[in-house]
Protein backbone atom coordinates (compact mmCIF):
# COMPACT_ATOMS: atom_id res chain seq x y z
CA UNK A 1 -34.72 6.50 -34.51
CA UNK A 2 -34.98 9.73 -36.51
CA UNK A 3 -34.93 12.75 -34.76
CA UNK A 4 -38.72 15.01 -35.76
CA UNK A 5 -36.49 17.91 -34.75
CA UNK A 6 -34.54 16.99 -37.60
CA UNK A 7 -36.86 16.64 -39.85
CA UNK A 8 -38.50 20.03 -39.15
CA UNK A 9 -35.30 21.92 -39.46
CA UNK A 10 -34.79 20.29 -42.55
CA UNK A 11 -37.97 21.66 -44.02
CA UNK A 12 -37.43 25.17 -42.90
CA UNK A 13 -34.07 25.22 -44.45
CA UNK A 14 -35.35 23.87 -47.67
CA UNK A 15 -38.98 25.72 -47.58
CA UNK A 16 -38.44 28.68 -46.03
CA UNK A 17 -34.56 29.61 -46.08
CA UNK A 18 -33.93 28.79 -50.17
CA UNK A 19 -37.08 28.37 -50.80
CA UNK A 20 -35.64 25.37 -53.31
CA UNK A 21 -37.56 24.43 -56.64
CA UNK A 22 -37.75 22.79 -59.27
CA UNK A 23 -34.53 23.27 -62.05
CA UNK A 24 -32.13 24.45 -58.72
CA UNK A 25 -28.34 23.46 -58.96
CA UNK A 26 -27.93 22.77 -54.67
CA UNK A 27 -24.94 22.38 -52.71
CA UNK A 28 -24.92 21.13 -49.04
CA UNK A 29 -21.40 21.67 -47.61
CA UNK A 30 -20.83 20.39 -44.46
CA UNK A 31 -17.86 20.63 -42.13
CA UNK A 32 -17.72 17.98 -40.03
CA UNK A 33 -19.57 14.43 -40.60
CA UNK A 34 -21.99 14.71 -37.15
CA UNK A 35 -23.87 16.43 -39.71
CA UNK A 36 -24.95 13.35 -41.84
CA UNK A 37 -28.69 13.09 -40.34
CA UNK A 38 -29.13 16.91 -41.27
CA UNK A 39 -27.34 16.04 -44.70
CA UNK A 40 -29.40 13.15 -45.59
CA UNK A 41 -32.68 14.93 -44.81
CA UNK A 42 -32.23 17.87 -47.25
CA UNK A 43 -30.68 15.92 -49.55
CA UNK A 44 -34.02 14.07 -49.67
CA UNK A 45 -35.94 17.27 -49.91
CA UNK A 46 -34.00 18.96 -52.81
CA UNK A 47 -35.21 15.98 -55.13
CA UNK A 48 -38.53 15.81 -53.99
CA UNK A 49 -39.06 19.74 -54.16
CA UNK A 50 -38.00 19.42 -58.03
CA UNK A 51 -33.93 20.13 -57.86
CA UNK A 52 -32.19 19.80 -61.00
CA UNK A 53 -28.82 18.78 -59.26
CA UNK A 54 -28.53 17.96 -55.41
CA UNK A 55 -24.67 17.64 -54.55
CA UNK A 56 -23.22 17.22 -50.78
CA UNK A 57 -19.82 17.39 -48.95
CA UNK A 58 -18.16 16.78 -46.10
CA UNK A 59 -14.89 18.51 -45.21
CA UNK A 60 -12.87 18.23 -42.01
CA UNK A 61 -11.16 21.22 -40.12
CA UNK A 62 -8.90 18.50 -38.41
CA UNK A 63 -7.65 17.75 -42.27
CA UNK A 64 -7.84 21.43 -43.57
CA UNK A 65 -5.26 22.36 -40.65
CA UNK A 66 -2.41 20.63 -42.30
CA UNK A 67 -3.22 23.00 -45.53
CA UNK A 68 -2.19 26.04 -43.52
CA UNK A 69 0.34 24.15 -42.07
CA UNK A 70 2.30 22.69 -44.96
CA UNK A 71 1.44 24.45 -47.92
CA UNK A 72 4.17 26.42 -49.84
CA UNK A 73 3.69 30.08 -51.34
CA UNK A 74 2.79 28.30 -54.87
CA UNK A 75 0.30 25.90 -53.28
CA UNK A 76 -1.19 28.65 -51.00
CA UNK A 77 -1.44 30.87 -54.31
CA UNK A 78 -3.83 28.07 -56.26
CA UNK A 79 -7.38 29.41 -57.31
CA UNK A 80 -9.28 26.42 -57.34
CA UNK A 81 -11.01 27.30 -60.84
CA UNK A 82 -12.78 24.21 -60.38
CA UNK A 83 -14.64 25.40 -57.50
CA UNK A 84 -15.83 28.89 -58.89
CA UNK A 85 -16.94 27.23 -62.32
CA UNK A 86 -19.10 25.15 -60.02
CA UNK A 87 -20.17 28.04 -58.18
CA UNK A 88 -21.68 29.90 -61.33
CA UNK A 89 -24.08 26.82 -61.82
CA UNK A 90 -25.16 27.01 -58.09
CA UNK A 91 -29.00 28.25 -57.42
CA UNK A 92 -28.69 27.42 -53.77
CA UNK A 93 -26.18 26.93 -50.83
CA UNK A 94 -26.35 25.42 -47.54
CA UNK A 95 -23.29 24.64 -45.35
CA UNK A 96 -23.81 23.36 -41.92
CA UNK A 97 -21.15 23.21 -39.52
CA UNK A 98 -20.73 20.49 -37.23
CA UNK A 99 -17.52 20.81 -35.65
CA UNK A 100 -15.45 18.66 -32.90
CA UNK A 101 -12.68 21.10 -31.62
CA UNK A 102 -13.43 24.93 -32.27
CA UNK A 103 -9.88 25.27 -31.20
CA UNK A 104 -8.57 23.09 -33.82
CA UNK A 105 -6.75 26.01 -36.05
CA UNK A 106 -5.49 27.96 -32.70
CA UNK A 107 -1.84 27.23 -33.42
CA UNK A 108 -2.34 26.63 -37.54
CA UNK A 109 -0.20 29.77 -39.47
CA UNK A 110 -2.10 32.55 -39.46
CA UNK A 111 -0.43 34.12 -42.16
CA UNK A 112 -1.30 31.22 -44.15
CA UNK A 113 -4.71 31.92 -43.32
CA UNK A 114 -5.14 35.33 -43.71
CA UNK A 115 -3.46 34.31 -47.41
CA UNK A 116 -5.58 31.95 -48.43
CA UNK A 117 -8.91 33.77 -46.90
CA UNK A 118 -8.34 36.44 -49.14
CA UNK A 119 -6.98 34.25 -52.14
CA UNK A 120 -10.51 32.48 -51.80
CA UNK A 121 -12.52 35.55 -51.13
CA UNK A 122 -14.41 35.40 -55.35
CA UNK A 123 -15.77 32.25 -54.08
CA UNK A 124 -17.50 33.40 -50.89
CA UNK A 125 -18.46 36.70 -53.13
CA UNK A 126 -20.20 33.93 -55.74
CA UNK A 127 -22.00 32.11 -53.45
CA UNK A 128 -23.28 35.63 -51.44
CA UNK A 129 -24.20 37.01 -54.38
CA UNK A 130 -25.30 34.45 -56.48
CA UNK A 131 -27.06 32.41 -54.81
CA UNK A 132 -30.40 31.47 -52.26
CA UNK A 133 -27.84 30.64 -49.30
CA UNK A 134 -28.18 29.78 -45.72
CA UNK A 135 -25.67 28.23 -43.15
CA UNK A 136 -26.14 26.87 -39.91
CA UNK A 137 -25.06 24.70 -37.27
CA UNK A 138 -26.26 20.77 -36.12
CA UNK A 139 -25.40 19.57 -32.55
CA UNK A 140 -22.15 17.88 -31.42
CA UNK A 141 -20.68 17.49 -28.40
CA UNK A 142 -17.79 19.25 -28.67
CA UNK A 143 -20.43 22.72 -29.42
CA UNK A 144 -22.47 21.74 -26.29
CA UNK A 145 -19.22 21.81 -24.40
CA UNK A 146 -18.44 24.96 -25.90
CA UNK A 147 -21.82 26.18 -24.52
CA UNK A 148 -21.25 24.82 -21.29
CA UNK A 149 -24.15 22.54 -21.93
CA UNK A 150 -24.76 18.55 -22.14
CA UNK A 151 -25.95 17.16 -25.80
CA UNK A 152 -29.23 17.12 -24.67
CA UNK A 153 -29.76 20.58 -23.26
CA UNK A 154 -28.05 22.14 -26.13
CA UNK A 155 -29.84 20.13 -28.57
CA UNK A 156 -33.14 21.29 -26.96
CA UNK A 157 -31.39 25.35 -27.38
CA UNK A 158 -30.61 24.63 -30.77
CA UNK A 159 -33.66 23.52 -31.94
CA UNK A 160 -35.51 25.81 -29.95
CA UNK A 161 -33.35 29.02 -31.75
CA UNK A 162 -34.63 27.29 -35.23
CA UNK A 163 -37.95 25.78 -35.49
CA UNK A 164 -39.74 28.58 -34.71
CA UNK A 165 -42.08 30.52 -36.94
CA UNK A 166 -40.28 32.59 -38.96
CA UNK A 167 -43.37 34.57 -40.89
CA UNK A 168 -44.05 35.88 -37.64
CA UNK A 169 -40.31 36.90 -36.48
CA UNK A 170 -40.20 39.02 -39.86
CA UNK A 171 -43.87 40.79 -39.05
CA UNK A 172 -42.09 41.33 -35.85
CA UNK A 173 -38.51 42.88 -37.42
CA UNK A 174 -40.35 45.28 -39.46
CA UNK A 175 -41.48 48.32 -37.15
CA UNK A 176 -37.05 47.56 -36.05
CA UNK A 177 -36.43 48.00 -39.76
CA UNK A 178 -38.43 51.72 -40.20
CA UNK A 179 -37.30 53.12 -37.16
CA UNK A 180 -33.86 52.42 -38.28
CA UNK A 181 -34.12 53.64 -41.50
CA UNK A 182 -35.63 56.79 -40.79
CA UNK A 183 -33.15 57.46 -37.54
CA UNK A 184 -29.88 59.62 -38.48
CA UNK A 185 -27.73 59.42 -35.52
CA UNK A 186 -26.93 56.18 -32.90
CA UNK A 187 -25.23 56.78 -29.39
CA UNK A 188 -24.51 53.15 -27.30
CA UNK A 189 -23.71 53.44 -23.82
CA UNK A 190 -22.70 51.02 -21.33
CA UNK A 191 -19.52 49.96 -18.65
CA UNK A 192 -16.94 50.78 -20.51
CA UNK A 193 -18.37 51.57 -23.75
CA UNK A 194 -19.19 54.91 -25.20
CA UNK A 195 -19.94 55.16 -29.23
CA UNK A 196 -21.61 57.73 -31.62
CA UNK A 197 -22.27 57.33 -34.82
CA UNK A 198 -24.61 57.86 -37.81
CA UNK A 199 -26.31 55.72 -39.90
CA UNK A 200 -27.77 58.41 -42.36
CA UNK A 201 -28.99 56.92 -45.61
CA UNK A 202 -27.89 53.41 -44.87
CA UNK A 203 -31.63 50.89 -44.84
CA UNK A 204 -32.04 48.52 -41.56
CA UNK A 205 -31.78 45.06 -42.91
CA UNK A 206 -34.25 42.04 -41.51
CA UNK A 207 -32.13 38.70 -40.69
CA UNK A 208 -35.50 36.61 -40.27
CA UNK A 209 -34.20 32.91 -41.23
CA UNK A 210 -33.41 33.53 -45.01
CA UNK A 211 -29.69 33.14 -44.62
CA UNK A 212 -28.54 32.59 -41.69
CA UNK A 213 -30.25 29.82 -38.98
CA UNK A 214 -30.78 30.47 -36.35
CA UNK A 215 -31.38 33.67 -37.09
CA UNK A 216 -32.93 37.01 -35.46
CA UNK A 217 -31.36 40.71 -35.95
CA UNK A 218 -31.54 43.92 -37.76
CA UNK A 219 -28.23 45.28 -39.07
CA UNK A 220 -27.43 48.36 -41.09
CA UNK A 221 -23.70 49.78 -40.85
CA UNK A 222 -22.55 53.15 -39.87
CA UNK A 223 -21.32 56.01 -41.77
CA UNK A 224 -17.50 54.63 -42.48
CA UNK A 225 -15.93 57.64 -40.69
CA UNK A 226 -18.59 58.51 -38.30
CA UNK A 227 -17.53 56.59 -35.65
CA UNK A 228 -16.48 58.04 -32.31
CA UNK A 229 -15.79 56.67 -29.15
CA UNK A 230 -15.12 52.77 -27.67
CA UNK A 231 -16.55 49.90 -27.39
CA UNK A 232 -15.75 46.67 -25.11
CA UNK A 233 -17.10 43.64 -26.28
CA UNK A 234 -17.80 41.33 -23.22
CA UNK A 235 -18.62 37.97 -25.36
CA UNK A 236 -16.26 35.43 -25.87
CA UNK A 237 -15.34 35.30 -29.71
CA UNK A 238 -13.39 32.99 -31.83
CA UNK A 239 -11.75 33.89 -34.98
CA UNK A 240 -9.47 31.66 -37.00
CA UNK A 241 -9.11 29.42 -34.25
CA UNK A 242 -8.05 31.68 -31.21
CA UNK A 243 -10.43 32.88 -28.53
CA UNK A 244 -10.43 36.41 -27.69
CA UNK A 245 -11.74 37.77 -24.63
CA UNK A 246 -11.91 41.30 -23.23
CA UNK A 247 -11.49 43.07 -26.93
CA UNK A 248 -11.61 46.88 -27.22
CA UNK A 249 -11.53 49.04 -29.47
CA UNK A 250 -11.36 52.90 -29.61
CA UNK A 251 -12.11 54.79 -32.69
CA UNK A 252 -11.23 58.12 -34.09
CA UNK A 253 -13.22 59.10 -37.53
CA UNK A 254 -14.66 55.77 -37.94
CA UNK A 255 -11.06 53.95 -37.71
CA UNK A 256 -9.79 51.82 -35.06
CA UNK A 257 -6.68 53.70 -33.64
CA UNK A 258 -6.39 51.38 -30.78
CA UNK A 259 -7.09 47.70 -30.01
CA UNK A 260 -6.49 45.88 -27.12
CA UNK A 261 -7.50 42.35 -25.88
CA UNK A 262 -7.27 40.24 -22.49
CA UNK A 263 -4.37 37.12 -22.03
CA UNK A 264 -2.06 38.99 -24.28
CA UNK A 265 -3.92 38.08 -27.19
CA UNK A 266 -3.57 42.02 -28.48
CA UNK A 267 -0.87 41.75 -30.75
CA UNK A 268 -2.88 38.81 -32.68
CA UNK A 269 -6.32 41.21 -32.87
CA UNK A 270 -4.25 43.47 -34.44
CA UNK A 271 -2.09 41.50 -36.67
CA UNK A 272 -5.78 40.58 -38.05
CA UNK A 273 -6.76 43.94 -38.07
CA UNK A 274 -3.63 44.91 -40.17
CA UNK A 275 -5.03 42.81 -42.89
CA UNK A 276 -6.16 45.85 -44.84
CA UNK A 277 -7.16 49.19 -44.35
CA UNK A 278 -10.53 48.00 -44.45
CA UNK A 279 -10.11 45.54 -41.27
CA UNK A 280 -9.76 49.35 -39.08
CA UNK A 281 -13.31 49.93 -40.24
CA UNK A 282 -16.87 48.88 -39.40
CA UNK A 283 -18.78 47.48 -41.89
CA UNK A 284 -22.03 46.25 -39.52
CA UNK A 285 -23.64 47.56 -37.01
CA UNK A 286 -26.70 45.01 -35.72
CA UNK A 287 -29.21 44.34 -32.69
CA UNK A 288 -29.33 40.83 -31.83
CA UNK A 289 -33.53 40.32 -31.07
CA UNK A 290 -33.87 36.09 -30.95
CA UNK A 291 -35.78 35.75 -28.56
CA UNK A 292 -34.51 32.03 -27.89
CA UNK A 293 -30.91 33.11 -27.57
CA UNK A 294 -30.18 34.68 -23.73
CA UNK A 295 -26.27 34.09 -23.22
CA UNK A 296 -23.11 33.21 -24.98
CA UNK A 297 -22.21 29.78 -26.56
CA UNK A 298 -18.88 30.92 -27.70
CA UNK A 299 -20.16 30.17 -31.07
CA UNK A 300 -21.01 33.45 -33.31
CA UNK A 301 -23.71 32.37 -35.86
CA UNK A 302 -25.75 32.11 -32.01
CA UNK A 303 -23.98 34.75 -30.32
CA UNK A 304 -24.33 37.82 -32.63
CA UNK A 305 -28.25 37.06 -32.39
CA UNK A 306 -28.41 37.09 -28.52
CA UNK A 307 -31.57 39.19 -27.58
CA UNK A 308 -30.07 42.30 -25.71
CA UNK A 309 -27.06 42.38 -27.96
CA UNK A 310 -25.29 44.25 -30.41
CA UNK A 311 -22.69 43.50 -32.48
CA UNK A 312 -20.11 46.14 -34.11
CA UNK A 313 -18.19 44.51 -37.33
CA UNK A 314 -14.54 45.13 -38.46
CA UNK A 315 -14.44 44.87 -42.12
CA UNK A 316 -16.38 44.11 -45.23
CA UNK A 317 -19.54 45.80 -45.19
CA UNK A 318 -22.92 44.02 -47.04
CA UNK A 319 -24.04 44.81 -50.28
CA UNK A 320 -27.43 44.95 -48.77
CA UNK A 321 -26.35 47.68 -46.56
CA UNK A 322 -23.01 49.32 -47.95
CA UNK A 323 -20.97 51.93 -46.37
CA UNK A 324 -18.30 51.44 -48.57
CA UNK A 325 -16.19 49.52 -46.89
CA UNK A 326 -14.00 46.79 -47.97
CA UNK A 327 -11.95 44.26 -46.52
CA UNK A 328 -10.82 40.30 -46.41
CA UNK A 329 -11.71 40.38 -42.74
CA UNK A 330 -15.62 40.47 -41.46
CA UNK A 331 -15.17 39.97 -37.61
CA UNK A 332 -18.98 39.75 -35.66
CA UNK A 333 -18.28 41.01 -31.86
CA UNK A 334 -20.92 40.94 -29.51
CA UNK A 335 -21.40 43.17 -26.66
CA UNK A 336 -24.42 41.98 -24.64
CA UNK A 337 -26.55 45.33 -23.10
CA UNK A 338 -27.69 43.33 -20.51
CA UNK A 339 -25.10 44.92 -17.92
CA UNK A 340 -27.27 48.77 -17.74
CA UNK A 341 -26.83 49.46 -21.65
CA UNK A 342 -28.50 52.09 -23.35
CA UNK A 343 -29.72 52.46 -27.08
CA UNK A 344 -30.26 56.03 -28.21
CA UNK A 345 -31.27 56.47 -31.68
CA UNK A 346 -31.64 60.10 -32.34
CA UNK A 347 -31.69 61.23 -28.82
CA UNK A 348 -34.64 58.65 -27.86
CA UNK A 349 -34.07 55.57 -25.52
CA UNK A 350 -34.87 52.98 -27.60
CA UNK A 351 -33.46 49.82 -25.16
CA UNK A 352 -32.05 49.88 -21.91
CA UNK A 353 -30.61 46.64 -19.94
CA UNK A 354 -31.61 44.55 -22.71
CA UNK A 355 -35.34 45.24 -23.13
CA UNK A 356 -36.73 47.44 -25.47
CA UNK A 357 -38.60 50.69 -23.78
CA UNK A 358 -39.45 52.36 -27.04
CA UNK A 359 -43.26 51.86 -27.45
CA UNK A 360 -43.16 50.53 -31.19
CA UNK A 361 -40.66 47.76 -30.39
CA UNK A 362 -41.95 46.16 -27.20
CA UNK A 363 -43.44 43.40 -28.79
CA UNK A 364 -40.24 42.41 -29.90
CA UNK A 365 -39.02 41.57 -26.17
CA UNK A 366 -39.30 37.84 -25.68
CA UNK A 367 -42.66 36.55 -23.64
CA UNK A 368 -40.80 34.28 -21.14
């Protein structure tokens, strides 16, 4: 029996996200087959909303792992060509990930990784650029485990995150967006957690469902060297395989000088971090404000949009909101507010435990 939920989420990723038409070149890309009820509704949707060329995939993480695994320098040095020629054709993206072991690339070669990430690197660039993109998630059971949830209840959180109406989250976003843009100077406080920095000249972006889903924040990025002070995250995050709990990072003239994280996982956050002179930087610095999303699900497209969150980015910066930094490595960590933090922006308490206090945001705090 088909799922309406389905079906709705469908529509806003077609309608609304990519806004898809008649002439597009589409991909869908999923990771993981779970997603084939999600798959077979846009596909349907693409063709009746006029697409030129609908293609789909389905990739597997549990095959991908023997990539890192086995291939030699020549093989990890191949530019699939193929791939990017495609890529130039494309009018819209939208990968879904559907997942059954978030864990599976824990113990894969990380330097084979970090190769290969920035070996493929022009193709993400492509598609960013390039392209009306979105990605998301569908439900499995290995996420709702993740989430500490049964299918059911995460299904209902999933959906709930999504199908929601997204004209209204952006009317919302925008008073966020000009107080950002017109504030010069951010200070976050909390346990443990101390930062200053500016964001001078650099615009507050709206995340309102266009590219990401679910979605719900406001990024911009600080002033590269401007950054002074530390930060610990206290959200569960998974990069290329490996949980890391516990992560923090001091900074001296916007560069990480010191990184530590919990079950001697520090010399790997820093191995990453040595990726480039970039990966020492922050390239994002965002409020999480879905008001759907209250704790962690150890899974970052939900995470970074917690309501009462923040998240502070080592690495590439946007090109919607560029501080000029650049790196292979874009790592989201979230540090949820909800523990007594504070939000100054320009010496005014904007947020404080999670809930916005400044007058021209409250309507932002959820209604529940």
């Amino acid at each position: 029996m088909k799922d309406p939920r389905v079906v709705q989420f469908a529509e806003i990723l077609v309608d609304y996200s990519t806004r898809v038409k008649k002439g597009d070149i589409v991909l869908i890309n999923a990771a993981g087959l779970e997603a084939a009820p999600l798959v077979k509704e846009l596909y349907a949707l693409c063709l009746k909303r006029g697409a030129q060329y609908v293609e789909y995939s389905f990739s597997s993480s549990e095959i991908d792992r023997y990539f890192y695994d086995l291939a030699n320098k020549k093989q990890l040095g191949y530019f699939p060509q193929h791939k990017m020629d495609f890529y130039k054709q494309l009018t819209v993206y939208i990968g879904i990930a559907a997942g059954n072991n978030s864990m599976v690339m824990a113990n894969a070669r990380q330097e084979a990784m970090v190769a290969y990430q920035k070996l493929t690197k022009p193709l993400v660039d492509q598609r960013v650029k390039h392209t009306r993109w979105v990605v998301t998630r569908y439900p499995t059971h290995s996420a709702a485990q993740e989430a500490r949830m049964s299918l059911d209840e995460y299904e209902d959180y999933l959906f709930s995150a999504c199908c929601i109406d997204w004209n209204k989250e952006s009317r919302k976003q925008d008073k966020l967006k000009k107080l950002i843009d017109k504030t010069r100077k951010v200070r976050v406080a909390a346990p443990d957690t101390d930062l200053c920095f500016s964001i001078e000249g650099l615009p507050g972006i709206k995340c309102d469902g266009r590219l990401n889903m679910p979605d719900g924040e406001v990024f911009t990025a600080p002033v590269r060297d401007s950054v002074q002070g530390h930060i610990t995250y206290n959200c569960p995050s998974i990069y290329q395989g490996k949980e890391y709990n516990g992560v923090r990072l001091e900074f001296k003239d916007g560069r990480i000088v010191k990184a530590t994280a919990e079950a001697g996982m520090s010399a790997s956050l820093n191995k990453i971090l040595d990726t480039d002179d970039g990966a020492r930087y922050v390239g994002e610095f965002s409020l999480g404000i879905n008001p759907g999303i209250r704790q962690p699900m150890r899974n970052i497209l939900f995470d970074e949009k917690i309501f009462g969150s923040i998240h502070f980015t080592p690495g590439q910066a946007y090109d919607e909101c560029d501080n000029g930094n650049r790196s292979a490595v874009h790592w989201d960590m979230v540090r949820l507010l909800t523990d007594g933090g504070e939000i100054w922006f320009d010496d005014v308490l904007i947020q404080k435990n999670g809930w916005f206090v400044y007058k021209d945001l409250l309507e932002l705090n959820p209604t529940e």
